[in-house]
Protein backbone atom coordinates (compact mmCIF):
# COMPACT_ATOMS: atom_id res chain seq x y z
CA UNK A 1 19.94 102.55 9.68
CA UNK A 2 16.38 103.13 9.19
CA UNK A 3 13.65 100.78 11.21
CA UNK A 4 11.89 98.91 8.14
CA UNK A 5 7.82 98.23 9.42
CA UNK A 6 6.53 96.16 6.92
CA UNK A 7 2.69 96.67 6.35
CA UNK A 8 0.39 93.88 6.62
CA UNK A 9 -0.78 92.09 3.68
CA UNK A 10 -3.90 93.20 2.21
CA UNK A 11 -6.61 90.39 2.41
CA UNK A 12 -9.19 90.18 -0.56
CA UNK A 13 -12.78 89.57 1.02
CA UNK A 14 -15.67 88.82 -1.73
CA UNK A 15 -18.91 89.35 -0.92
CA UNK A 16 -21.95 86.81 -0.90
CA UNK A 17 -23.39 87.96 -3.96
CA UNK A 18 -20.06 87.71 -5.44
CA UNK A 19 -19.38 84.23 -4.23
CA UNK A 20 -22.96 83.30 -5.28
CA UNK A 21 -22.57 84.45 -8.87
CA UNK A 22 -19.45 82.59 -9.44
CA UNK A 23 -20.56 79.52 -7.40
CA UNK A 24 -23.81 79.31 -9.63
CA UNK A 25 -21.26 78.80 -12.87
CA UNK A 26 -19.10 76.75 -11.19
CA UNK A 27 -18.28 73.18 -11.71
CA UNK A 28 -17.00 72.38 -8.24
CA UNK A 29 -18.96 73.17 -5.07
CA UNK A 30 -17.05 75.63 -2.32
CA UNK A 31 -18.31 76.86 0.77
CA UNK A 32 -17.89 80.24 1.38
CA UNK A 33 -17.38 82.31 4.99
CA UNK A 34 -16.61 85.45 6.07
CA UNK A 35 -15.72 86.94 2.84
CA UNK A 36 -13.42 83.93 1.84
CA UNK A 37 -14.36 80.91 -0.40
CA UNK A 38 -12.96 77.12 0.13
CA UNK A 39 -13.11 74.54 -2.34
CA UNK A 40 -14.60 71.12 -1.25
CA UNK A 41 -13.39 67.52 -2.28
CA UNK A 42 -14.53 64.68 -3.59
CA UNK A 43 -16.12 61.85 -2.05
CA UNK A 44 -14.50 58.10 -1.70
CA UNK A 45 -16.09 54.68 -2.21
CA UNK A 46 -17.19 54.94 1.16
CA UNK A 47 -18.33 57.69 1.22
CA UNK A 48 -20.66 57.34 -1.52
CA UNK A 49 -21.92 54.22 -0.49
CA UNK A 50 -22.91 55.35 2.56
CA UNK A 51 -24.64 58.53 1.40
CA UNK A 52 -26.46 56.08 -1.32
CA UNK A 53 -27.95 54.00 1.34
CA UNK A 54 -28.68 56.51 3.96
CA UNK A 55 -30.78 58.72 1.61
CA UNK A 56 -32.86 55.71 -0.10
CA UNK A 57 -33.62 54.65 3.47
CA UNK A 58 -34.72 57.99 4.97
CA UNK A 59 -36.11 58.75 1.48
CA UNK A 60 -38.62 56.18 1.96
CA UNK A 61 -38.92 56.60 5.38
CA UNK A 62 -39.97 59.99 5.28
CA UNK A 63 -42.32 59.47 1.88
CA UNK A 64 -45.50 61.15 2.48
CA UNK A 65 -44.90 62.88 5.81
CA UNK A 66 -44.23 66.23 4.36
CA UNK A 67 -40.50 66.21 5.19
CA UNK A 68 -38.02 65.32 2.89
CA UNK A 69 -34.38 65.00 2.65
CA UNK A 70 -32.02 66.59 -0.61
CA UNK A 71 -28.47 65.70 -0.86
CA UNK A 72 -25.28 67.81 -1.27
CA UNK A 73 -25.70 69.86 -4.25
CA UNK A 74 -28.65 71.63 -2.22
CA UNK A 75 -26.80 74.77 -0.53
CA UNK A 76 -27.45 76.02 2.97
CA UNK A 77 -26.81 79.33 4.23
CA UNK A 78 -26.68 80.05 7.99
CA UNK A 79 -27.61 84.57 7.45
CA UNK A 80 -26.37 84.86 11.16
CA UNK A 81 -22.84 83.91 10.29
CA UNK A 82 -22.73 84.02 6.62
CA UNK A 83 -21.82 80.01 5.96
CA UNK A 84 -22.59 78.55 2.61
CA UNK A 85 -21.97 75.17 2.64
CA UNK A 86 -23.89 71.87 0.80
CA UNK A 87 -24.42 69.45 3.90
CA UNK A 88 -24.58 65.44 2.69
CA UNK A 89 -27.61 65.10 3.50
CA UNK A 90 -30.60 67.86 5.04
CA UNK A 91 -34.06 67.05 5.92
CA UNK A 92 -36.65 69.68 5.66
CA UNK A 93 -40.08 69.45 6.62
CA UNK A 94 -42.68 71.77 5.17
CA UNK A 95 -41.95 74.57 2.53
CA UNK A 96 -38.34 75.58 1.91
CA UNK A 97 -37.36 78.58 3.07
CA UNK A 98 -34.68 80.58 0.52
CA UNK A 99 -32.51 82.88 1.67
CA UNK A 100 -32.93 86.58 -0.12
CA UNK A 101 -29.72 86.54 -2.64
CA UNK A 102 -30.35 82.89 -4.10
CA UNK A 103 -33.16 80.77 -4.19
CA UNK A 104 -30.73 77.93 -4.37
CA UNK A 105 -29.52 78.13 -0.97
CA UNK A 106 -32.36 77.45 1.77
CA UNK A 107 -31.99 78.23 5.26
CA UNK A 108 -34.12 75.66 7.33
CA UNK A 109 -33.10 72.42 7.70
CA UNK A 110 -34.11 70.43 11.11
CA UNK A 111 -31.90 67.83 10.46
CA UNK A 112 -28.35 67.79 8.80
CA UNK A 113 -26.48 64.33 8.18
CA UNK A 114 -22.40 65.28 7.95
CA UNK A 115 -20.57 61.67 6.25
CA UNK A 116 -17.25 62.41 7.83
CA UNK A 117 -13.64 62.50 5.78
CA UNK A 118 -10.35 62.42 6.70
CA UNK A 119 -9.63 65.77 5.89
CA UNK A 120 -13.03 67.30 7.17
CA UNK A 121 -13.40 65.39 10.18
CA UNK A 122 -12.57 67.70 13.15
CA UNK A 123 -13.62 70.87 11.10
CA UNK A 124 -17.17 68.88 10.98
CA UNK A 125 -16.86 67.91 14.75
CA UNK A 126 -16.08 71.32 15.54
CA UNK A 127 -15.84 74.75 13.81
CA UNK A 128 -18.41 73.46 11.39
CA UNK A 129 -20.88 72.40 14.33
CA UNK A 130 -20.54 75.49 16.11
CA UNK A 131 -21.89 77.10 12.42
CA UNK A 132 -24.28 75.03 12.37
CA UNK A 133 -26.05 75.75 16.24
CA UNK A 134 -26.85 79.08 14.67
CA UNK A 135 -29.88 77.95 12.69
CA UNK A 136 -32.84 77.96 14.88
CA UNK A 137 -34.57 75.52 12.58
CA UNK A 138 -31.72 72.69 13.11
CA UNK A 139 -32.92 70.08 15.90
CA UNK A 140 -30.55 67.33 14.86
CA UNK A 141 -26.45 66.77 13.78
CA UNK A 142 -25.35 63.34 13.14
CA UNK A 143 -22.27 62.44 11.82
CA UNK A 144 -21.36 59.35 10.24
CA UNK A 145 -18.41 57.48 10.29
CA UNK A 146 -16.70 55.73 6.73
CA UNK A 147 -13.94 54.28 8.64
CA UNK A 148 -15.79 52.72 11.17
CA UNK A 149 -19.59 51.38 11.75
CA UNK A 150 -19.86 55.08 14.30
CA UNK A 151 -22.61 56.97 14.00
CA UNK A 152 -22.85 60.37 16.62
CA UNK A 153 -25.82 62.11 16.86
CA UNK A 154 -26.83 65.84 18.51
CA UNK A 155 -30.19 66.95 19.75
CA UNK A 156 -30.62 69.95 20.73
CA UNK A 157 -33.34 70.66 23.37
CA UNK A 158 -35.82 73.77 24.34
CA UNK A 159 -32.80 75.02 26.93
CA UNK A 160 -30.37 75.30 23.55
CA UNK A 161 -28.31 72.47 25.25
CA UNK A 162 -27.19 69.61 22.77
CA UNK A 163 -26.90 65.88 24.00
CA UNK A 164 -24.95 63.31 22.41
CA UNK A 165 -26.18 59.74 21.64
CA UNK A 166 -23.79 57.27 20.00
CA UNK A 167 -24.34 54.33 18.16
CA UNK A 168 -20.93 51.21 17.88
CA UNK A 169 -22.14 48.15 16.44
CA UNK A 170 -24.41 47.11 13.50
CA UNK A 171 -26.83 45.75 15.48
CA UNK A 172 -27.78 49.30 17.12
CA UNK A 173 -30.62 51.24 15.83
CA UNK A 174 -30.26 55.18 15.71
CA UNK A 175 -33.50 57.39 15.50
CA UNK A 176 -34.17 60.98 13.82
CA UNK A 177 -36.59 62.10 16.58
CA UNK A 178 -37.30 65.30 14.49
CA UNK A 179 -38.88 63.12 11.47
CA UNK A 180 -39.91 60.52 13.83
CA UNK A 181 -37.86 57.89 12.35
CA UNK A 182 -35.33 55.24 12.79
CA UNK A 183 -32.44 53.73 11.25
CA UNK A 184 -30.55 50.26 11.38
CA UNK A 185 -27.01 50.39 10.89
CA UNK A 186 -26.45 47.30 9.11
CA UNK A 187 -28.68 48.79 6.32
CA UNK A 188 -26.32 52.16 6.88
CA UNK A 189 -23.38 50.45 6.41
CA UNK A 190 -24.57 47.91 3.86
CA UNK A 191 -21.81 47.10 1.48
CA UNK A 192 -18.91 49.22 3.13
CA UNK A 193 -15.69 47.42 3.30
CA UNK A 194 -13.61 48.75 6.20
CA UNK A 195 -10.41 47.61 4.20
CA UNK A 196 -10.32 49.85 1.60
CA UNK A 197 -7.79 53.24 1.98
CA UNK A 198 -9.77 55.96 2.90
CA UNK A 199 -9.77 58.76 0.80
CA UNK A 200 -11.39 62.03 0.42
């Protein structure tokens, strides 16, 4: 009897001017990465509550400093590993910088604000993170927590190390050192109700 070897399965890659093309017609958002596109989910009560009152109050935080944040349907691109992705929140300060293929997706963010989700939680913590270190311009990575009042931020300093503050009860204040800024949780977390089954 013959030996059967089975060859491998041939794996479709698109290209970024492919995904970029069909991402500018779409009606969902998707991130794309090394050749392969994934679609991204929608957002819970939560979720949006929390994104609604972080970006009024760094909004009008930041009004008039020449930085300013824009919210997910701004795309990012990271040319060093070839991420597209459409952070919650990104803070830019001075003129945006495009990327060559789209002037929809800019590539210099110093700040990027991740709302975390039960299904994109440790892909944010981690893969997603480790994406995100290769963009010189990015100084700060805070994730906030829906489920919890938990807000984690990263600063990365001149030696490329990253230090981790944290931030537990709604009494703490949390500051964006890069926009010179700060934060109160209880105005972050203004009208979430722990309660309610978290879905995203």
């Amino acid at each position: 009897m013959e030996n059967v070897v089975n060859e491998p399965a041939v794996k479709y890659a698109i290209t970024p001017e492919e995904y970029l093309e069909a991402e500018n017609a779409a009606m969902e958002k998707h991130e794309y990465f090394e050749g392969e596109i994934f679609a991204m989910s929608g957002a819970s009560p939560n979720h949006n509550e929390l994104f609604s009152n972080l970006f009024t109050e760094i909004g009008g935080k930041l009004k008039g400093s020449g930085c300013k944040p824009y919210g997910g349907d701004f795309r990012v691109n990271i040319p060093k590993n070839t991420l597209y992705t459409y952070p919650d929140i990104s803070i830019v300060c001075g003129e945006i910088t495009t990327t060559k293929h789209d002037k929809n997706s800019f590539t210099n963010p110093c700040v990027i604000i991740e709302i975390l989700s039960k299904s994109t939680r440790n892909y944010d913590r981690g893969t997603k993170f480790k994406l995100y270190r290769d963009m010189d311009s990015l100084v700060e990575y805070i994730l906030v927590d829906p489920q919890a009042v938990s807000v984690e931020k990263f600063k990365r300093f001149p030696d490329q190390s990253w230090q981790l503050t944290e931030y537990k009860t709604l009494d703490a204040v949390f500051s964006i050192d890069t926009v010179n800024i700060s934060l109160q949780l209880k105005d972050v977390y203004e009208g979430i109700t722990f309660s309610q089954a978290f879905k995203r």
